[in-house]
C-alpha atoms as a PDB file:
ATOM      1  CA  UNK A   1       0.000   0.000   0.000  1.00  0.00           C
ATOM      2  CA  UNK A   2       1.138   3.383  -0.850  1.00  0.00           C
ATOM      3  CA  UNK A   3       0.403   7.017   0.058  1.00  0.00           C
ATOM      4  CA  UNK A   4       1.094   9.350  -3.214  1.00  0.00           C
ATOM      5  CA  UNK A   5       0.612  12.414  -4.669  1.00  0.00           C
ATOM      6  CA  UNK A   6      -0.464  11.068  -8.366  1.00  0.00           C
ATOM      7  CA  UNK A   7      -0.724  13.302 -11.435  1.00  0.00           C
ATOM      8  CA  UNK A   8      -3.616  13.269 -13.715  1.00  0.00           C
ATOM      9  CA  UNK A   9      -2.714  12.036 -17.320  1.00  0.00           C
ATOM     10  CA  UNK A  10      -6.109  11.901 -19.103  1.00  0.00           C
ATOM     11  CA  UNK A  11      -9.924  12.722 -17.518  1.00  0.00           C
ATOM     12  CA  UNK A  12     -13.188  13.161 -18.803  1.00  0.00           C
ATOM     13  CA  UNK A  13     -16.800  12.777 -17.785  1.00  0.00           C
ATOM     14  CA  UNK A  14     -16.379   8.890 -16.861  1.00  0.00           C
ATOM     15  CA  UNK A  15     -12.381   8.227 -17.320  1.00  0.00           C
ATOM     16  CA  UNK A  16      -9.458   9.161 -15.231  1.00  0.00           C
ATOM     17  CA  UNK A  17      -6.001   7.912 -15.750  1.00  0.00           C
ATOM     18  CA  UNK A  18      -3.397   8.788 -12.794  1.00  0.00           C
ATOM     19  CA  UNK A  19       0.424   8.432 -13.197  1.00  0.00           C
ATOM     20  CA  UNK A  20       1.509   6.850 -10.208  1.00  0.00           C
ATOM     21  CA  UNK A  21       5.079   6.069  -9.699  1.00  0.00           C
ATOM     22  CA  UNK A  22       5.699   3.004  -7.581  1.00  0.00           C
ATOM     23  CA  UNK A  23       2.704   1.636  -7.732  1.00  0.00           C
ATOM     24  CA  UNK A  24       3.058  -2.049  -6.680  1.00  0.00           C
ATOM     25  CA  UNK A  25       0.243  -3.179  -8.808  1.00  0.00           C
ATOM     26  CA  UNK A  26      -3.147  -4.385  -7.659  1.00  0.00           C
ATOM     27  CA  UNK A  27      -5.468  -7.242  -7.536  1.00  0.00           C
ATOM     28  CA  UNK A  28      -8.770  -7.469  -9.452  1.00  0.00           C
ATOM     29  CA  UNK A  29     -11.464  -5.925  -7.135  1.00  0.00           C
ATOM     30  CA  UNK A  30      -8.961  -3.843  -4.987  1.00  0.00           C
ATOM     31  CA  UNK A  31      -9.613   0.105  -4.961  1.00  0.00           C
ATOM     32  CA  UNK A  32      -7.811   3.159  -3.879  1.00  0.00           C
ATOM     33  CA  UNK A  33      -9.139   6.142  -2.081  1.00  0.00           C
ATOM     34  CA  UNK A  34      -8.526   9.743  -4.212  1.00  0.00           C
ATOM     35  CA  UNK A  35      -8.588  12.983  -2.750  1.00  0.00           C
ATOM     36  CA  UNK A  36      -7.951  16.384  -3.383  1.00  0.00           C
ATOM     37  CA  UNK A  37      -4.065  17.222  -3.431  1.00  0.00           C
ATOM     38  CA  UNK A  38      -2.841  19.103  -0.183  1.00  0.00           C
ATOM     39  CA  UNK A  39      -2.960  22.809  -1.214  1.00  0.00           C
ATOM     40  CA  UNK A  40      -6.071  22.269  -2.753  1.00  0.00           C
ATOM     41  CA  UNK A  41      -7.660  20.487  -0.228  1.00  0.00           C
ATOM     42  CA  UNK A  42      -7.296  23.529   2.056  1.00  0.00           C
ATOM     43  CA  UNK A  43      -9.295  25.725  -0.038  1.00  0.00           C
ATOM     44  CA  UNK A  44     -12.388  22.732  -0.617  1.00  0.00           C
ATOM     45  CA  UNK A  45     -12.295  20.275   2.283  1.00  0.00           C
ATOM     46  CA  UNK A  46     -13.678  17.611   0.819  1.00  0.00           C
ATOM     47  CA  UNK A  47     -13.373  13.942   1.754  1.00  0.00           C
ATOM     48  CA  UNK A  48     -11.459  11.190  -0.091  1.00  0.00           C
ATOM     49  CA  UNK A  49     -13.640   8.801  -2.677  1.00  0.00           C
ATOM     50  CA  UNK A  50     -13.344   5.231  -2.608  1.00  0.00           C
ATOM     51  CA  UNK A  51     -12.709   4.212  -6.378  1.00  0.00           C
ATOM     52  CA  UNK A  52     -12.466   0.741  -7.921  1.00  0.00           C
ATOM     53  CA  UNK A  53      -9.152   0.377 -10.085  1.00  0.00           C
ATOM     54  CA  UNK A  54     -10.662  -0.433 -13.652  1.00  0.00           C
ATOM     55  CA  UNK A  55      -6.697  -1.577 -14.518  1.00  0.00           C
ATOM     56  CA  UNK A  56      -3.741  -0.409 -13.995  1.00  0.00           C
ATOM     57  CA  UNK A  57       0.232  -1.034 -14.517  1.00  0.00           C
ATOM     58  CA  UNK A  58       3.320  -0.377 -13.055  1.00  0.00           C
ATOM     59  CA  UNK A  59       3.494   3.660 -13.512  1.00  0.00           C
ATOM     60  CA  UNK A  60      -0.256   4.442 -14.356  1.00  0.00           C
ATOM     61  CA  UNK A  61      -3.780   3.596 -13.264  1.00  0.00           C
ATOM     62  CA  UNK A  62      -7.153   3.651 -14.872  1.00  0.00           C
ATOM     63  CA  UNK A  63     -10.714   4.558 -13.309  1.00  0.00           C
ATOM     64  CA  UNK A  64     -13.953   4.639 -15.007  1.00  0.00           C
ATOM     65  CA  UNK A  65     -17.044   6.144 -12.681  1.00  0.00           C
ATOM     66  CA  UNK A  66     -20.092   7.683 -13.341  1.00  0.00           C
ATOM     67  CA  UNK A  67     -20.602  11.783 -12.194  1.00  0.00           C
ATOM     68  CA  UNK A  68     -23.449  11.537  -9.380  1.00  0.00           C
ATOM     69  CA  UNK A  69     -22.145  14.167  -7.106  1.00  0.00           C
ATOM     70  CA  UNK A  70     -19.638  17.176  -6.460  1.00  0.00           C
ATOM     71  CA  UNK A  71     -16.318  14.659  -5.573  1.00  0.00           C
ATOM     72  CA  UNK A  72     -16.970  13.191  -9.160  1.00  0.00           C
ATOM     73  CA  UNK A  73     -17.774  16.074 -10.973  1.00  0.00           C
ATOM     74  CA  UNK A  74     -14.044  17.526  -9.924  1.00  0.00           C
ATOM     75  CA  UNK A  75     -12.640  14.010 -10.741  1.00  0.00           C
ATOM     76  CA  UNK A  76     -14.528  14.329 -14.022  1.00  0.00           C
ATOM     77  CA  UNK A  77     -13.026  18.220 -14.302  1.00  0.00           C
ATOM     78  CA  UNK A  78      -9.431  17.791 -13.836  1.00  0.00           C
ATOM     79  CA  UNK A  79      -6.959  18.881 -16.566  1.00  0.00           C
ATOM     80  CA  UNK A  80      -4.169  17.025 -17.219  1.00  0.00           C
ATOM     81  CA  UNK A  81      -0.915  17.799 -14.776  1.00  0.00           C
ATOM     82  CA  UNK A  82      -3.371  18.113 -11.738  1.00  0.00           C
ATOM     83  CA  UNK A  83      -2.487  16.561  -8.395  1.00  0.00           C
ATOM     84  CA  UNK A  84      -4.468  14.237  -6.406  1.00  0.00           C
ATOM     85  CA  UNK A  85      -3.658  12.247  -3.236  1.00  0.00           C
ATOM     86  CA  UNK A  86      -3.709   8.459  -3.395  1.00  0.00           C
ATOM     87  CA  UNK A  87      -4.156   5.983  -1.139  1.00  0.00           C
ATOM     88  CA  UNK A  88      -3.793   2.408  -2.507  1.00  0.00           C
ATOM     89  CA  UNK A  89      -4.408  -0.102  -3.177  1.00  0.00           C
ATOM     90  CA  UNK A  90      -6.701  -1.259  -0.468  1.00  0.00           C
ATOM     91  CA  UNK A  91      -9.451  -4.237   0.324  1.00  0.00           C
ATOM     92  CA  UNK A  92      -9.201  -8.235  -0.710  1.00  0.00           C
ATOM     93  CA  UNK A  93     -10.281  -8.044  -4.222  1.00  0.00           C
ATOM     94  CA  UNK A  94     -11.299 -11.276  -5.806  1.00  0.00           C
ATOM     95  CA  UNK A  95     -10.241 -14.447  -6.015  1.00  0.00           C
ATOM     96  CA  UNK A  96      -9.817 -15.314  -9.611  1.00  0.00           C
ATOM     97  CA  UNK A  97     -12.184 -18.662 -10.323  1.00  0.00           C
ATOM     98  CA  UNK A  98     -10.834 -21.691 -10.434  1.00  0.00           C
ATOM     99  CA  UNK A  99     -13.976 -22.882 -12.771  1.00  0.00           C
ATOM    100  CA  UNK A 100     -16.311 -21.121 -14.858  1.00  0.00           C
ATOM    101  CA  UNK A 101     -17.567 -18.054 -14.060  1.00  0.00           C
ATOM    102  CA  UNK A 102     -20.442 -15.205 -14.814  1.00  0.00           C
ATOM    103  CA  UNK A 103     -19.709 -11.278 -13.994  1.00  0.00           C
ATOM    104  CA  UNK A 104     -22.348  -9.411 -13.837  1.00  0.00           C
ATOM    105  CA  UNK A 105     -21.847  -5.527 -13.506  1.00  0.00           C
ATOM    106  CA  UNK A 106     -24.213  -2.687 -13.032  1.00  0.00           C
ATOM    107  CA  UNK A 107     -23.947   1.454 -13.017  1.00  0.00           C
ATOM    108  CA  UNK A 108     -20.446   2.042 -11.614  1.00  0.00           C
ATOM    109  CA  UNK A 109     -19.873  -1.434  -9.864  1.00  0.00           C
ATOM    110  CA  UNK A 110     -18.776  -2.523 -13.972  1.00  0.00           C
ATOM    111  CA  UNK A 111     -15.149  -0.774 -13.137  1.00  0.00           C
ATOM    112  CA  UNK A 112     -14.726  -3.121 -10.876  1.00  0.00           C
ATOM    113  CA  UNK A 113     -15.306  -6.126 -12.928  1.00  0.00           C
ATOM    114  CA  UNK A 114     -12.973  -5.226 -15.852  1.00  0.00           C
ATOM    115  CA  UNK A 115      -9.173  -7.074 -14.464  1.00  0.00           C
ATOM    116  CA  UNK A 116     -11.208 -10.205 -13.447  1.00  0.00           C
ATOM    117  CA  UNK A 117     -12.633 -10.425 -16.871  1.00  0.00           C
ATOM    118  CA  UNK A 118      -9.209  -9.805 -18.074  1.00  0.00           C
ATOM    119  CA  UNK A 119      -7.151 -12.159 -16.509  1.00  0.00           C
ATOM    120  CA  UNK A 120      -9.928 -14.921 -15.358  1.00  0.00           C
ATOM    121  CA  UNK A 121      -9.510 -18.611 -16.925  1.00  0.00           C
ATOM    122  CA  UNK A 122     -11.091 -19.967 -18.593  1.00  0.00           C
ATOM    123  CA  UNK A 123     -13.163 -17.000 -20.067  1.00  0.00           C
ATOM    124  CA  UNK A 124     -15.791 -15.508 -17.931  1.00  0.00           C
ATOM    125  CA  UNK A 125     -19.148 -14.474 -19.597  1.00  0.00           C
ATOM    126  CA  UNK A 126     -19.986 -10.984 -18.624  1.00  0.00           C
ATOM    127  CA  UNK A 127     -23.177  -9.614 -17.752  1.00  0.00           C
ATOM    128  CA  UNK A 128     -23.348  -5.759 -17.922  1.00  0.00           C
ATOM    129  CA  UNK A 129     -26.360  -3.566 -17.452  1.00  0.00           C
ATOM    130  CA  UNK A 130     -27.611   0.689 -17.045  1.00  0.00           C
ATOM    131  CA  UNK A 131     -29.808   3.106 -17.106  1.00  0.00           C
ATOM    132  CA  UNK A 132     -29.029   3.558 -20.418  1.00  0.00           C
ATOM    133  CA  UNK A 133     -26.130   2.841 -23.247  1.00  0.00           C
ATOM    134  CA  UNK A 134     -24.338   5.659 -22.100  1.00  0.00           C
ATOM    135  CA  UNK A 135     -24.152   3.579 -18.575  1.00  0.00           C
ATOM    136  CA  UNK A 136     -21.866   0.993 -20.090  1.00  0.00           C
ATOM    137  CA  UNK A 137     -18.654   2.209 -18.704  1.00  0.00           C
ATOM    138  CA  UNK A 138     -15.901   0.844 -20.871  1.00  0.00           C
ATOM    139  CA  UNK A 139     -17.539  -1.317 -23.344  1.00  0.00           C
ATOM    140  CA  UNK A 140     -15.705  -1.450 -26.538  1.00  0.00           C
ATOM    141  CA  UNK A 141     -12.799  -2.542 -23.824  1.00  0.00           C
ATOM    142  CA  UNK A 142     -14.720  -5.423 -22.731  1.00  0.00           C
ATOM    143  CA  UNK A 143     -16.139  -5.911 -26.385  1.00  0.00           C
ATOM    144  CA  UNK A 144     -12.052  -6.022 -27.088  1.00  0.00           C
ATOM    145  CA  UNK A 145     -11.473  -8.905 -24.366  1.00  0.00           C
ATOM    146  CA  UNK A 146     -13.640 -11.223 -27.081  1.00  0.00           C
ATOM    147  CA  UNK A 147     -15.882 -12.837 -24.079  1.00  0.00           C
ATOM    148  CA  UNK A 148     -19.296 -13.944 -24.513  1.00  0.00           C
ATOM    149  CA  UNK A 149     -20.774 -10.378 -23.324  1.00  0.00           C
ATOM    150  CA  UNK A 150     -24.329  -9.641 -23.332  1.00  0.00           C
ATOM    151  CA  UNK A 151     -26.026  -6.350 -22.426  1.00  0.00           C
ATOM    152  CA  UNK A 152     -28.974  -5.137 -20.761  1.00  0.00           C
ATOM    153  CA  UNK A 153     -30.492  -1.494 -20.182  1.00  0.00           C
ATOM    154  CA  UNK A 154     -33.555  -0.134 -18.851  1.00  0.00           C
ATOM    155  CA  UNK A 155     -34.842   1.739 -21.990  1.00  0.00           C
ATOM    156  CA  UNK A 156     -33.729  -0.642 -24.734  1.00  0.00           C
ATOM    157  CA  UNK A 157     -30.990   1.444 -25.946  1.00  0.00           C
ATOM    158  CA  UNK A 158     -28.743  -0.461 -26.197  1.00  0.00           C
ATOM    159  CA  UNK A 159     -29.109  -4.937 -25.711  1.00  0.00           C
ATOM    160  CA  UNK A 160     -32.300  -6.080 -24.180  1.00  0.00           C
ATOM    161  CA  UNK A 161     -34.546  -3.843 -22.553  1.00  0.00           C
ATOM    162  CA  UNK A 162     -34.349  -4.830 -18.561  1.00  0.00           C
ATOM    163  CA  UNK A 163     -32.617  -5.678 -15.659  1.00  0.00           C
ATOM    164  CA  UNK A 164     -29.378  -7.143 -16.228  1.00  0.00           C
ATOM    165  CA  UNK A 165     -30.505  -9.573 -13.692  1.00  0.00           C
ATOM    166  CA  UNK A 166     -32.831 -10.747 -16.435  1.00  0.00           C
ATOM    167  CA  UNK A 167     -29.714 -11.986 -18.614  1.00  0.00           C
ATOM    168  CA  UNK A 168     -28.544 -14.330 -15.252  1.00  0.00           C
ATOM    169  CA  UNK A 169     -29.022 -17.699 -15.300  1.00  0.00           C
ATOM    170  CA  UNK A 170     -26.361 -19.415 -12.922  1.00  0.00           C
ATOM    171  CA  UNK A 171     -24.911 -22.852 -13.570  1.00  0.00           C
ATOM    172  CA  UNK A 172     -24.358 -25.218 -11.292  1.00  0.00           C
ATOM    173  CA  UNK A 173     -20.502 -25.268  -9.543  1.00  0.00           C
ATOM    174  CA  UNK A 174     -20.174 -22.075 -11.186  1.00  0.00           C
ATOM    175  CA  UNK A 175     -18.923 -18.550  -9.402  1.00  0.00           C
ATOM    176  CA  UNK A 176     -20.800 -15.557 -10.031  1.00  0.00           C
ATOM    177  CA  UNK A 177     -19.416 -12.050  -9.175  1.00  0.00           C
ATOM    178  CA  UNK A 178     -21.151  -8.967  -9.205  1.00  0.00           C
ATOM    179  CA  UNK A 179     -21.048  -5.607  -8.366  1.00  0.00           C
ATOM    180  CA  UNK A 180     -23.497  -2.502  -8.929  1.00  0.00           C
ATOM    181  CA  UNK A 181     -26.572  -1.594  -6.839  1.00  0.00           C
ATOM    182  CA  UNK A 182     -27.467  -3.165  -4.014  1.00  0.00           C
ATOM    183  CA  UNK A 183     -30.763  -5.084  -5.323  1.00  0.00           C
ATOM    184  CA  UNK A 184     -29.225  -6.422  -8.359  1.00  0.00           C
ATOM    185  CA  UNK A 185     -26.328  -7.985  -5.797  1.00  0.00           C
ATOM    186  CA  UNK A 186     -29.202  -9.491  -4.020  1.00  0.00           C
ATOM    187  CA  UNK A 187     -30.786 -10.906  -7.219  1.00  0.00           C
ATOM    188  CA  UNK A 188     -27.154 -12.615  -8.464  1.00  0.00           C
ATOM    189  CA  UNK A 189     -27.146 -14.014  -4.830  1.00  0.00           C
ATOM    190  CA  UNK A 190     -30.667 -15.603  -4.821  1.00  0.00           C
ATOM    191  CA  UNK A 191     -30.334 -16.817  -8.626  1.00  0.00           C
ATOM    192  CA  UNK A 192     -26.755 -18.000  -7.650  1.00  0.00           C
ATOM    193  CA  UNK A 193     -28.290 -19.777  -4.057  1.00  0.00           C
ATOM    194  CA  UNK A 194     -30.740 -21.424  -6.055  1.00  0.00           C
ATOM    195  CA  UNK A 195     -28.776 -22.860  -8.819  1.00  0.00           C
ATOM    196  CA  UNK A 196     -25.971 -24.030  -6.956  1.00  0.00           C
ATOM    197  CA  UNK A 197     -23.418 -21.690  -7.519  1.00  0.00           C
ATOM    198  CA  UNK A 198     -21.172 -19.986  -5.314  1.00  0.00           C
ATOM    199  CA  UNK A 199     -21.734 -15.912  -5.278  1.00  0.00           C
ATOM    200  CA  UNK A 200     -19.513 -12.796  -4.623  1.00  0.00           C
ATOM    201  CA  UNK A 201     -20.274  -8.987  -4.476  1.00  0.00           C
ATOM    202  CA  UNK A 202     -18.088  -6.483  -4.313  1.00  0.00           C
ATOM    203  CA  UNK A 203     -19.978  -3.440  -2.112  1.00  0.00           C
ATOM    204  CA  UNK A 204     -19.496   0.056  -2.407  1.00  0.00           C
ATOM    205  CA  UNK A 205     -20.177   1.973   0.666  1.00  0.00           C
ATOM    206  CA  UNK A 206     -18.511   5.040   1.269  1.00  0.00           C
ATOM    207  CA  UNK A 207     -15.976   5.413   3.234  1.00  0.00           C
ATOM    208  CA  UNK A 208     -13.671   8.492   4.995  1.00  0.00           C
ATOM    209  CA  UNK A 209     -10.628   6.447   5.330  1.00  0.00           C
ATOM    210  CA  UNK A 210     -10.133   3.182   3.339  1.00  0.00           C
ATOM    211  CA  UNK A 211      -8.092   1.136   6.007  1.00  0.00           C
ATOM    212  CA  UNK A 212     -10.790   0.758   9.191  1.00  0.00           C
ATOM    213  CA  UNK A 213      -9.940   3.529  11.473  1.00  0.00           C
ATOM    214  CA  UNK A 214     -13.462   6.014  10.025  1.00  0.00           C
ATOM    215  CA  UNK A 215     -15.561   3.163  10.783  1.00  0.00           C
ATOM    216  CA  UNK A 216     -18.066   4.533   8.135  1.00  0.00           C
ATOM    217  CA  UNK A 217     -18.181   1.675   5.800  1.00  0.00           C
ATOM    218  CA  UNK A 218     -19.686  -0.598   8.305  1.00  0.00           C
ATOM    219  CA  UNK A 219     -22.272  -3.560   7.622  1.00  0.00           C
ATOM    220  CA  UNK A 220     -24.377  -5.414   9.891  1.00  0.00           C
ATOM    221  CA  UNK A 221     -24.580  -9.346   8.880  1.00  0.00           C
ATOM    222  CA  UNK A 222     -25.411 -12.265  10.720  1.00  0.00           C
ATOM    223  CA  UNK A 223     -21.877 -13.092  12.200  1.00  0.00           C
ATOM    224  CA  UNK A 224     -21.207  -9.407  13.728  1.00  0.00           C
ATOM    225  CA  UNK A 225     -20.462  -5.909  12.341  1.00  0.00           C
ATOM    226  CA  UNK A 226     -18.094  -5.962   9.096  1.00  0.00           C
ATOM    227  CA  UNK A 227     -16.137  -3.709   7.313  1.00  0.00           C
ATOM    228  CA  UNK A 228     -16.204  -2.838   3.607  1.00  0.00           C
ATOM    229  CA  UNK A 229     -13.029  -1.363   3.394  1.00  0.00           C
ATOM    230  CA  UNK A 230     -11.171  -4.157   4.976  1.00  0.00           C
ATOM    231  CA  UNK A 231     -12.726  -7.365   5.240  1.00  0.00           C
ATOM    232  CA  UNK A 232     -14.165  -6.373   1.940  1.00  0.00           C
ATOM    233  CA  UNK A 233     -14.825  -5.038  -0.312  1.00  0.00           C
ATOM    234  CA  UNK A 234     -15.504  -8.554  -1.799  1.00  0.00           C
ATOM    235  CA  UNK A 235     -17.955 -10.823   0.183  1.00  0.00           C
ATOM    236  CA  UNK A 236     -19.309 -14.574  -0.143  1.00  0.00           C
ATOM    237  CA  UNK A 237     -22.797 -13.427  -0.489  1.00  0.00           C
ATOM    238  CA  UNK A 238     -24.076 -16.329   1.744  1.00  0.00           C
ATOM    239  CA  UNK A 239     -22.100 -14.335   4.366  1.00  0.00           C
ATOM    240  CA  UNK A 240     -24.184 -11.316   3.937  1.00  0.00           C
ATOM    241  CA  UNK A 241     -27.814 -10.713   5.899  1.00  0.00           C
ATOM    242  CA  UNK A 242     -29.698  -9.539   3.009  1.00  0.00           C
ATOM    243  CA  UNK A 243     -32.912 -10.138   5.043  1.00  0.00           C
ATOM    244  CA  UNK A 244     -31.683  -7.159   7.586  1.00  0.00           C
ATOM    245  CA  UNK A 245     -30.735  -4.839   4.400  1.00  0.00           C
ATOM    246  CA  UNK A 246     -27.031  -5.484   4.904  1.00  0.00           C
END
């Protein structure tokens, strides 16, 4: 894990790409937390913001989000040779399957699933749904991995119209992941329960701190109080009380 000031290469309304010397590289699933850089931070206190690492190497990394608020909009708004502060990387990530597997990604929670669909064997199929086409963060990269993908979106603009849910349809010893909102994660986990198939989410609470000392990211399930940040963000969904709204 390393603390850095990183400098903004590329950004855009969904894509930021951070030169980060040192980096030590990353597992699929693991994120980083980005905030403003020192001087800047003085003038606009505003918190850190957990982000998934959509890939990464050993001098640059990647994010794709979606703008829903003021901390993404200034992501989104950076010029190239801007500082931010970076704190990474951080939580267990996945553990690649050792059979065959589904992803299924909605809204933001696809940035997540992008390295796993890279590097999993034997070829995933990948799931990924929106509001809308525009929603599809970093398609023509997963279109460029040559997977089975299918798509699904809300108004039919692009794939079937629906719930990406609606495209799921576990297999037996199989591993789904999934990240995006909370109900579809509950979906993949009931389709997965009742199929046979072993389930992980990746959640995405926010978070102050990244490394358990805000407390903020915590979730109640059956076996005690958890932490996204680090006994997650990846979870056996079995492990999850979905019941009390975990």
């Amino acid at each position: 894990m390393i603390r850095a000031i990183a400098t903004v290469r590329e950004a855009g309304a969904s894509r930021l790409v951070l030169e980060v010397p040192g980096w030590p590289g990353q597992r699929p699933g693991q994120f980083a937390m980005l905030g403003l850089e020192p001087e800047r931070l003085r003038r606009d206190p505003l918190l850190p913001r957990p982000m998934a690492i959509y890939r990464g190497d050993a001098s640059a990394l990647e994010f794709r989000f979606k703008v829903v608020g003021r901390g993404t909009r200034i992501m989104a708004e950076l010029v190239p040779g801007a500082k931010l502060s970076l704190l990474g990387p951080l939580g267990n990530g996945f553990e690649l399957p050792s059979g065959p597997a589904t992803l299924v990604g909605g809204g933001s929670g696809i940035a997540s699933l992008y390295e796993l669909a890279r590097v999993a064997r034997p070829a995933p199929r990948v799931l990924l749904g929106g509001r809308t086409g525009a929603d599809i963060l970093g398609l023509a990269d997963f279109d460029a991995l040559g997977l089975e993908l299918s798509i699904a979106t809300d108004d039919g603009s692009l794939g079937r119209r629906g719930l990406v849910t609606d495209l799921l349809a576990p297999r037996a010893g199989e591993t789904v992941y999934a990240c995006g909102p909370l109900a579809m994660m509950q979906r993949a986990h009931e389709l997965a329960a009742a199929a046979g198939a072993r389930c992980r989410v990746s959640l995405e609470n926010p978070m102050a701190c990244g490394f358990g000392a805000c407390l903020g990211c915590a979730i109640k399930t059956p076996a005690g109080f958890r932490y996204v940040c680090t006994h997650g963000p990846v979870f056996d969904s079995a492990s999850l009380g979905w019941e009390a709204g975990s």
